[in-house]
N, C-alpha and C. Protein backbone atom coordinates (compact mmCIF):
# COMPACT_ATOMS: atom_id res chain seq x y z
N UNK A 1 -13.46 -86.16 43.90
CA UNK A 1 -13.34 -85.31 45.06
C UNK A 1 -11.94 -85.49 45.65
N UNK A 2 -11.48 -84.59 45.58
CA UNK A 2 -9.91 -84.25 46.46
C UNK A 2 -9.89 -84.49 48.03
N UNK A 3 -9.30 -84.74 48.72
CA UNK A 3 -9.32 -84.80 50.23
C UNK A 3 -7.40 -84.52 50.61
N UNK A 4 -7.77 -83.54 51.42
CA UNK A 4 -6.29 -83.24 52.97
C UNK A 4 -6.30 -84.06 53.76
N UNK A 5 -5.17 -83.77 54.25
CA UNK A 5 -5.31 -83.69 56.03
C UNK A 5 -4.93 -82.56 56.39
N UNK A 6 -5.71 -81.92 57.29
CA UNK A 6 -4.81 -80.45 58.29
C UNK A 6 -4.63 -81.27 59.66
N UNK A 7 -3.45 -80.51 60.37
CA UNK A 7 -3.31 -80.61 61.87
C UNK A 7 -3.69 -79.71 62.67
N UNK A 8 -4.48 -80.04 63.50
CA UNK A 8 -5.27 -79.28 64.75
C UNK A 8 -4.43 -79.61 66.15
N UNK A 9 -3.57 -78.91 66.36
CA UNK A 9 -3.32 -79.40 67.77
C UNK A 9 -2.36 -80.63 67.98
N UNK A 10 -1.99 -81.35 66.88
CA UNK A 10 -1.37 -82.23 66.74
C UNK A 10 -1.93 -83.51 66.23
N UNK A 11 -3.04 -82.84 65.97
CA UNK A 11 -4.25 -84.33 65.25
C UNK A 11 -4.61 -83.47 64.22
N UNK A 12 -4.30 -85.17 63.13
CA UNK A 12 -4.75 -84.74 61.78
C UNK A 12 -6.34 -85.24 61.68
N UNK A 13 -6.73 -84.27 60.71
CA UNK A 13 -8.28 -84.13 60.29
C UNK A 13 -8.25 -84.35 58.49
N UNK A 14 -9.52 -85.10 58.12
CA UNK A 14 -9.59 -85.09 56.95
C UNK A 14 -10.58 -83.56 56.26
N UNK A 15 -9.99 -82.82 55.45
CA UNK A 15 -11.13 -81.79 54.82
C UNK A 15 -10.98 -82.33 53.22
N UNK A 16 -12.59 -81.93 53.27
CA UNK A 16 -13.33 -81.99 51.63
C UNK A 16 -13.84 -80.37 50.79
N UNK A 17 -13.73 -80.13 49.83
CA UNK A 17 -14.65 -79.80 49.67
C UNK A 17 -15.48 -79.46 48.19
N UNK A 18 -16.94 -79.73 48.78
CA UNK A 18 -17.97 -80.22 48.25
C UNK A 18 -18.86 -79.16 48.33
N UNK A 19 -20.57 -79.51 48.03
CA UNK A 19 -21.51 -79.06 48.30
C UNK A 19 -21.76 -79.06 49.57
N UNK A 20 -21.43 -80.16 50.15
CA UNK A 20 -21.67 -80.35 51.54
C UNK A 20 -20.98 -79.50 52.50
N UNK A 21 -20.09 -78.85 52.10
CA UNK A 21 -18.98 -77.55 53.13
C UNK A 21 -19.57 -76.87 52.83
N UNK A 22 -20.24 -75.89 51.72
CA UNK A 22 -21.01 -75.28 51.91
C UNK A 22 -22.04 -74.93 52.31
N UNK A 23 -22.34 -76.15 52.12
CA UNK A 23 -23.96 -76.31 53.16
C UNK A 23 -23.98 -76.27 54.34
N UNK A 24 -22.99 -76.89 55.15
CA UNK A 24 -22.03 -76.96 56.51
C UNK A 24 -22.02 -75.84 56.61
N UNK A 25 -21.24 -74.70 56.14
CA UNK A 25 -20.88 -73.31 56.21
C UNK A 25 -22.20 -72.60 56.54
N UNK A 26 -23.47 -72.39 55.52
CA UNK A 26 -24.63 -71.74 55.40
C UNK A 26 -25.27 -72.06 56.86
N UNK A 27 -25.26 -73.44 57.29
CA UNK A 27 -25.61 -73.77 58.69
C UNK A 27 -25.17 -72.88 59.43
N UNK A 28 -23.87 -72.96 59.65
CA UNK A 28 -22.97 -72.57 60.93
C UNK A 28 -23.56 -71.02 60.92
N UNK A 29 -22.83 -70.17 59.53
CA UNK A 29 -22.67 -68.81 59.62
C UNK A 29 -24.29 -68.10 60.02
N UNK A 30 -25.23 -68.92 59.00
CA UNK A 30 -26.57 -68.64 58.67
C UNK A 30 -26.51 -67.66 57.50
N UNK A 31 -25.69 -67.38 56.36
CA UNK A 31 -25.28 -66.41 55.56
C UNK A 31 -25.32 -67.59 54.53
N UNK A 32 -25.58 -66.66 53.30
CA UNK A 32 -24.86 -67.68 52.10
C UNK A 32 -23.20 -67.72 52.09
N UNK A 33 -22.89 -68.90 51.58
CA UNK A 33 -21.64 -68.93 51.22
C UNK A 33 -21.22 -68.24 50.40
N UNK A 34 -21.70 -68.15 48.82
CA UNK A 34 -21.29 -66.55 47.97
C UNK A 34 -21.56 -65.25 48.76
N UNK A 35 -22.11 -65.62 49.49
CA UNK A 35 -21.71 -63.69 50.05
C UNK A 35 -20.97 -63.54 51.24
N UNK A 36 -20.03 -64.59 51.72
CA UNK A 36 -18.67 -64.17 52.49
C UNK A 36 -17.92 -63.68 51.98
N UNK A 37 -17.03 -63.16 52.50
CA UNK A 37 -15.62 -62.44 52.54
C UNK A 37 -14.62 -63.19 53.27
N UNK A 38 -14.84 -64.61 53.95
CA UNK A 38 -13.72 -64.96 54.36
C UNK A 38 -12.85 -64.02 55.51
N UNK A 39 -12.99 -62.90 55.81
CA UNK A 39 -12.16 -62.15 56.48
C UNK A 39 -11.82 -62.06 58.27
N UNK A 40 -13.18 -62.46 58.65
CA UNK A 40 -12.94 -62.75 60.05
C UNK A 40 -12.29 -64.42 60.00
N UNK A 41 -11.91 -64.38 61.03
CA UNK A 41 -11.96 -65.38 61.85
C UNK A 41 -13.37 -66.62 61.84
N UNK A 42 -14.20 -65.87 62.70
CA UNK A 42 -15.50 -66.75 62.61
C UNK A 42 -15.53 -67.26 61.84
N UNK A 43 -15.51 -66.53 60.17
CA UNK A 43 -16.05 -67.37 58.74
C UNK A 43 -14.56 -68.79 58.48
N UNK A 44 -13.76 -67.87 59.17
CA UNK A 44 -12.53 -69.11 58.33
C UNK A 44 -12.49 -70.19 59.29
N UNK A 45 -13.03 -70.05 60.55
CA UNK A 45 -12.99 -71.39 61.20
C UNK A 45 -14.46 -72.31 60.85
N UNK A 46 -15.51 -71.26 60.79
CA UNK A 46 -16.65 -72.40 60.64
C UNK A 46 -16.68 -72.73 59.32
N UNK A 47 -15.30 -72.27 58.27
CA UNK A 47 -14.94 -73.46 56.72
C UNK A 47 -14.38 -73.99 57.19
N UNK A 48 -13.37 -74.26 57.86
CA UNK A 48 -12.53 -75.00 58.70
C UNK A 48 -13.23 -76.30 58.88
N UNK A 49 -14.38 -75.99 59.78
CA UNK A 49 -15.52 -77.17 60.94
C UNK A 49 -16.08 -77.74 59.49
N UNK A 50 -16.43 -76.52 58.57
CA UNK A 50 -17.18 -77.50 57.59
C UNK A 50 -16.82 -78.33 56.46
N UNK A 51 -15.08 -77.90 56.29
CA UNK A 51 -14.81 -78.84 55.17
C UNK A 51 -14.39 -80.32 55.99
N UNK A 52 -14.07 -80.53 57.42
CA UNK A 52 -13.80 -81.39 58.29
C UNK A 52 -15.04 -82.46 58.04
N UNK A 53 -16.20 -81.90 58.69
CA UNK A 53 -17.41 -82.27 58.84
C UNK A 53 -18.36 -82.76 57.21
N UNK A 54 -17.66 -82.15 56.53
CA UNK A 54 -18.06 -82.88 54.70
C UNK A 54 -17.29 -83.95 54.74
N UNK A 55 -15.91 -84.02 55.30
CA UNK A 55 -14.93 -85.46 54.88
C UNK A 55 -15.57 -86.48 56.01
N UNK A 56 -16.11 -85.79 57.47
CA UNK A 56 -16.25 -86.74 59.03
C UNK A 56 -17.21 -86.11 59.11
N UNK A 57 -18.29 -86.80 59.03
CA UNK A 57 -19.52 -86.47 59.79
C UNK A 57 -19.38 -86.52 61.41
N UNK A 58 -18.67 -87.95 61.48
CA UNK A 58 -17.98 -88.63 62.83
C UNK A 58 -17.02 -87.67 63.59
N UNK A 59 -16.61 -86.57 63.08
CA UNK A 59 -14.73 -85.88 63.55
C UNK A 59 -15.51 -85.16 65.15
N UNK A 60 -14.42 -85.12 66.03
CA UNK A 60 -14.28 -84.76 67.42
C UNK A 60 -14.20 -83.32 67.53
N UNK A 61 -13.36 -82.88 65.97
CA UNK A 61 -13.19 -81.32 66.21
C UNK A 61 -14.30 -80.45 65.83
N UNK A 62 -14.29 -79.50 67.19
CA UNK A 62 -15.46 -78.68 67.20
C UNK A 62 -15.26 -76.82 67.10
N UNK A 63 -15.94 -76.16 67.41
CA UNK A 63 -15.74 -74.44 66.89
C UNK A 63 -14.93 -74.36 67.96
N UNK A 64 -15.75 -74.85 69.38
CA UNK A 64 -14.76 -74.52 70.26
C UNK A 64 -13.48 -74.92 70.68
N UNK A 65 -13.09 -76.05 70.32
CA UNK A 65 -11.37 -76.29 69.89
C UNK A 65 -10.63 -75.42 69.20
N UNK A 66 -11.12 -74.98 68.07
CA UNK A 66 -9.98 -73.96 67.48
C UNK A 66 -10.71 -72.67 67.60
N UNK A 67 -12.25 -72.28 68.54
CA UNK A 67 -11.85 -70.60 69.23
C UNK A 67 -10.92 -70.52 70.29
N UNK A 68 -11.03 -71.52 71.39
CA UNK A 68 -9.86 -70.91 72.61
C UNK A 68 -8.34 -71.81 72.22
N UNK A 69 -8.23 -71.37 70.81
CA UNK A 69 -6.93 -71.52 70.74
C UNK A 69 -5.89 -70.25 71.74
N UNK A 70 -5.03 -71.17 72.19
CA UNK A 70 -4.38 -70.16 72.94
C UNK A 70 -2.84 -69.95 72.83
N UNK A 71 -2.17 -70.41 71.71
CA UNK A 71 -1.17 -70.48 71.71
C UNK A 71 -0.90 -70.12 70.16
N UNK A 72 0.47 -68.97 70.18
CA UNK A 72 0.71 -69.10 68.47
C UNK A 72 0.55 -70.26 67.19
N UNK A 73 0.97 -71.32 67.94
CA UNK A 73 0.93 -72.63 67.13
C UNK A 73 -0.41 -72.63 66.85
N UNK A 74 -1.07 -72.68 67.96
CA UNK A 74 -2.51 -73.11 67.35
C UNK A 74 -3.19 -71.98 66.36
N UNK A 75 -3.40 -71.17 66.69
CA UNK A 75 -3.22 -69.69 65.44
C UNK A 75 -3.08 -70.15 64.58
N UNK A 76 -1.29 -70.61 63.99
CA UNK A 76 -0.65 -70.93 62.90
C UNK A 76 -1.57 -72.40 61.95
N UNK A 77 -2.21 -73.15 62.99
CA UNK A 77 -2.54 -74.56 62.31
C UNK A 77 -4.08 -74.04 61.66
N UNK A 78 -4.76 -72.94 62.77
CA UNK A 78 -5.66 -72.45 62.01
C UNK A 78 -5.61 -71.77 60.61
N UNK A 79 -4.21 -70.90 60.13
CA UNK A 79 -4.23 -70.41 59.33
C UNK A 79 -4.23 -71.53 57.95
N UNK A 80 -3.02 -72.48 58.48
CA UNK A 80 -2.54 -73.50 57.31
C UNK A 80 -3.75 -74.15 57.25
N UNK A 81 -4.86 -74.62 57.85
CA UNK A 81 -6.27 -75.02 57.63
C UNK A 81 -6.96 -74.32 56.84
N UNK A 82 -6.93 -73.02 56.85
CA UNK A 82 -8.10 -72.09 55.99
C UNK A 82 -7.30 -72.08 54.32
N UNK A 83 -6.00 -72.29 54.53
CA UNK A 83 -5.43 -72.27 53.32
C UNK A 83 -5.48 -73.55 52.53
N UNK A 84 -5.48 -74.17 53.31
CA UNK A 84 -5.73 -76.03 52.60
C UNK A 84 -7.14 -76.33 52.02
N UNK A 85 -7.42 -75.54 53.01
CA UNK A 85 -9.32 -75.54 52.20
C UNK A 85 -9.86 -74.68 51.52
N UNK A 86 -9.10 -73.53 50.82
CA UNK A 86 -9.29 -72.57 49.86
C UNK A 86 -8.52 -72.79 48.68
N UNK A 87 -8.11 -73.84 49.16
CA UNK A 87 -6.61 -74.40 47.97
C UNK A 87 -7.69 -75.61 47.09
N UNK A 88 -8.57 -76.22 48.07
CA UNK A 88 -9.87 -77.32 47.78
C UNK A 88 -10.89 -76.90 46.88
N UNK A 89 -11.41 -75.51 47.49
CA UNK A 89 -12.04 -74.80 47.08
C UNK A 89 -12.10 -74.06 45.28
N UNK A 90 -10.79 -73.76 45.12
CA UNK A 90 -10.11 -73.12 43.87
C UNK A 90 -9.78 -74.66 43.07
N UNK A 91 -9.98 -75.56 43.67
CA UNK A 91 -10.15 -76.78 42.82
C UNK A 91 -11.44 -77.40 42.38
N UNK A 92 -12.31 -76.84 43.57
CA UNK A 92 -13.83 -77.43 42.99
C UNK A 92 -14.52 -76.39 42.10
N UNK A 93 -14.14 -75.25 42.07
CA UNK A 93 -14.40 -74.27 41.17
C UNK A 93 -13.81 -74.02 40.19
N UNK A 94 -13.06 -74.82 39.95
CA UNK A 94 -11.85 -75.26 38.72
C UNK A 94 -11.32 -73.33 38.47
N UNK A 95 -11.09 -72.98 39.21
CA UNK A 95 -9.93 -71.71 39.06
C UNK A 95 -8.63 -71.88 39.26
N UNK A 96 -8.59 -71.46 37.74
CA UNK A 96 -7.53 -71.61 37.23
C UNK A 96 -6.36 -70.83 37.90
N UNK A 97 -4.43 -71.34 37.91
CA UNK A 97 -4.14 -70.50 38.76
C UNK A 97 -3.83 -69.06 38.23
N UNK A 98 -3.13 -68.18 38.86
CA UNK A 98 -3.02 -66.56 37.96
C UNK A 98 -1.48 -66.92 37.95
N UNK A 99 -0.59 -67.39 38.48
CA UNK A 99 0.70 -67.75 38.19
C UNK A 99 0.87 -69.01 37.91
N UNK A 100 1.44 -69.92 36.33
CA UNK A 100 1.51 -71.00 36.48
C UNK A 100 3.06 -71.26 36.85
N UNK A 101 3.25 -72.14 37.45
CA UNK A 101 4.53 -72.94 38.21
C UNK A 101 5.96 -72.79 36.91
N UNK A 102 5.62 -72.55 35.70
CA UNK A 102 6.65 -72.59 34.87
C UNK A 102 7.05 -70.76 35.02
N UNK A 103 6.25 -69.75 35.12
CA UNK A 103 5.93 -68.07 35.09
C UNK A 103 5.60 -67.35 34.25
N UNK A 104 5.06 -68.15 33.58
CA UNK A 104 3.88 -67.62 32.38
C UNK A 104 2.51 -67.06 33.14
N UNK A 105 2.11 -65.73 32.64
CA UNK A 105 0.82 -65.89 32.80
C UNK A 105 0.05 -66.80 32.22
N UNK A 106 -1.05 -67.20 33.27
CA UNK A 106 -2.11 -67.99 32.63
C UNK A 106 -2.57 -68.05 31.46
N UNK A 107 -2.92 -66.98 30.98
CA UNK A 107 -3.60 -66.64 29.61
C UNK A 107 -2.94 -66.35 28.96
N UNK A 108 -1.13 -66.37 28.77
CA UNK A 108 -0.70 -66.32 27.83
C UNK A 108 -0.31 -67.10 27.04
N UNK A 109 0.01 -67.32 25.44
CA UNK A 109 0.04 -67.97 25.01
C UNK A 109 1.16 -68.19 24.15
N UNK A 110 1.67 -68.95 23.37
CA UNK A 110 3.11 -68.86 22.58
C UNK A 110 2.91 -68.28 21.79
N UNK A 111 1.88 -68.21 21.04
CA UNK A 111 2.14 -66.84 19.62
C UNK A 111 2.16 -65.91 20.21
N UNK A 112 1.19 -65.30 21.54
CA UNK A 112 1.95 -64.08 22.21
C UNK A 112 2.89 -63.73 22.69
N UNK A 113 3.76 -64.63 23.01
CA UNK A 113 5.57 -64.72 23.56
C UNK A 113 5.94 -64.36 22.85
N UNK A 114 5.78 -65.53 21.57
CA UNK A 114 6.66 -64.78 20.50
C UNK A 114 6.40 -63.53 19.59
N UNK A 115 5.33 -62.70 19.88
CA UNK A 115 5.00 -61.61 19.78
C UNK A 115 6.23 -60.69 20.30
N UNK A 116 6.26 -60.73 21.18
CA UNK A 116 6.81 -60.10 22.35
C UNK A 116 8.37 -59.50 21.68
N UNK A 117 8.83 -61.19 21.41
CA UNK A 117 10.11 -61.23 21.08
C UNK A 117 10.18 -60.27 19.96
């Protein structure tokens, strides 16, 4: 199991994720987790609460800390949170990336390069 830290406000938090964020998630939303969309708000903070709450059962941070966020920053720490834990996510689901770091597609391969050529 992989583990972060995100910053909330200026406090770092540990996120996981597991079975247990999802299960966390299914709580919060009352929805399955395969049938989000991720697109509001609501859903990306209560992954937020739940990949926190898979690493800290114990953690201080709650929905309502990062709803009356009130400041761009805090916005911004919410975003880099939903991304740290979809970054977790695409690791526990072993998805693979679509750009690898060298700029090969994924699925391509050297006899197809050198096809190419």
């Amino acid at each position: 199991m992989q583990q972060k830290e995100i910053t909330i406000g200026g406090k770092q938090y540990p996120i996981v994720f597991t079975l247990k964020t999802m299960m966390n998630f299914e709580e919060i939303i009352g929805k399955s987790f395969f049938g989000e969309t991720f697109d509001t708000f609501k859903s990306r903070i209560a992954l937020i609460i739940s990949a926190v709450f898979a690493a800290d059962e114990n953690s201080d941070l709650t929905i309502e800390k990062l709803a009356n966020a009130d400041t761009w920053q805090a916005a911004q720490d919410i975003v880099k949170a939903y991304v740290a834990v979809m970054e977790l996510s695409a690791k526990f689901f072993n998805i693979p990336e679509v750009e690898p770091k060298d700029g090969k597609p994924a699925d391509e391969t050297e006899d197809e390069e050198q096809q190419k050529n």
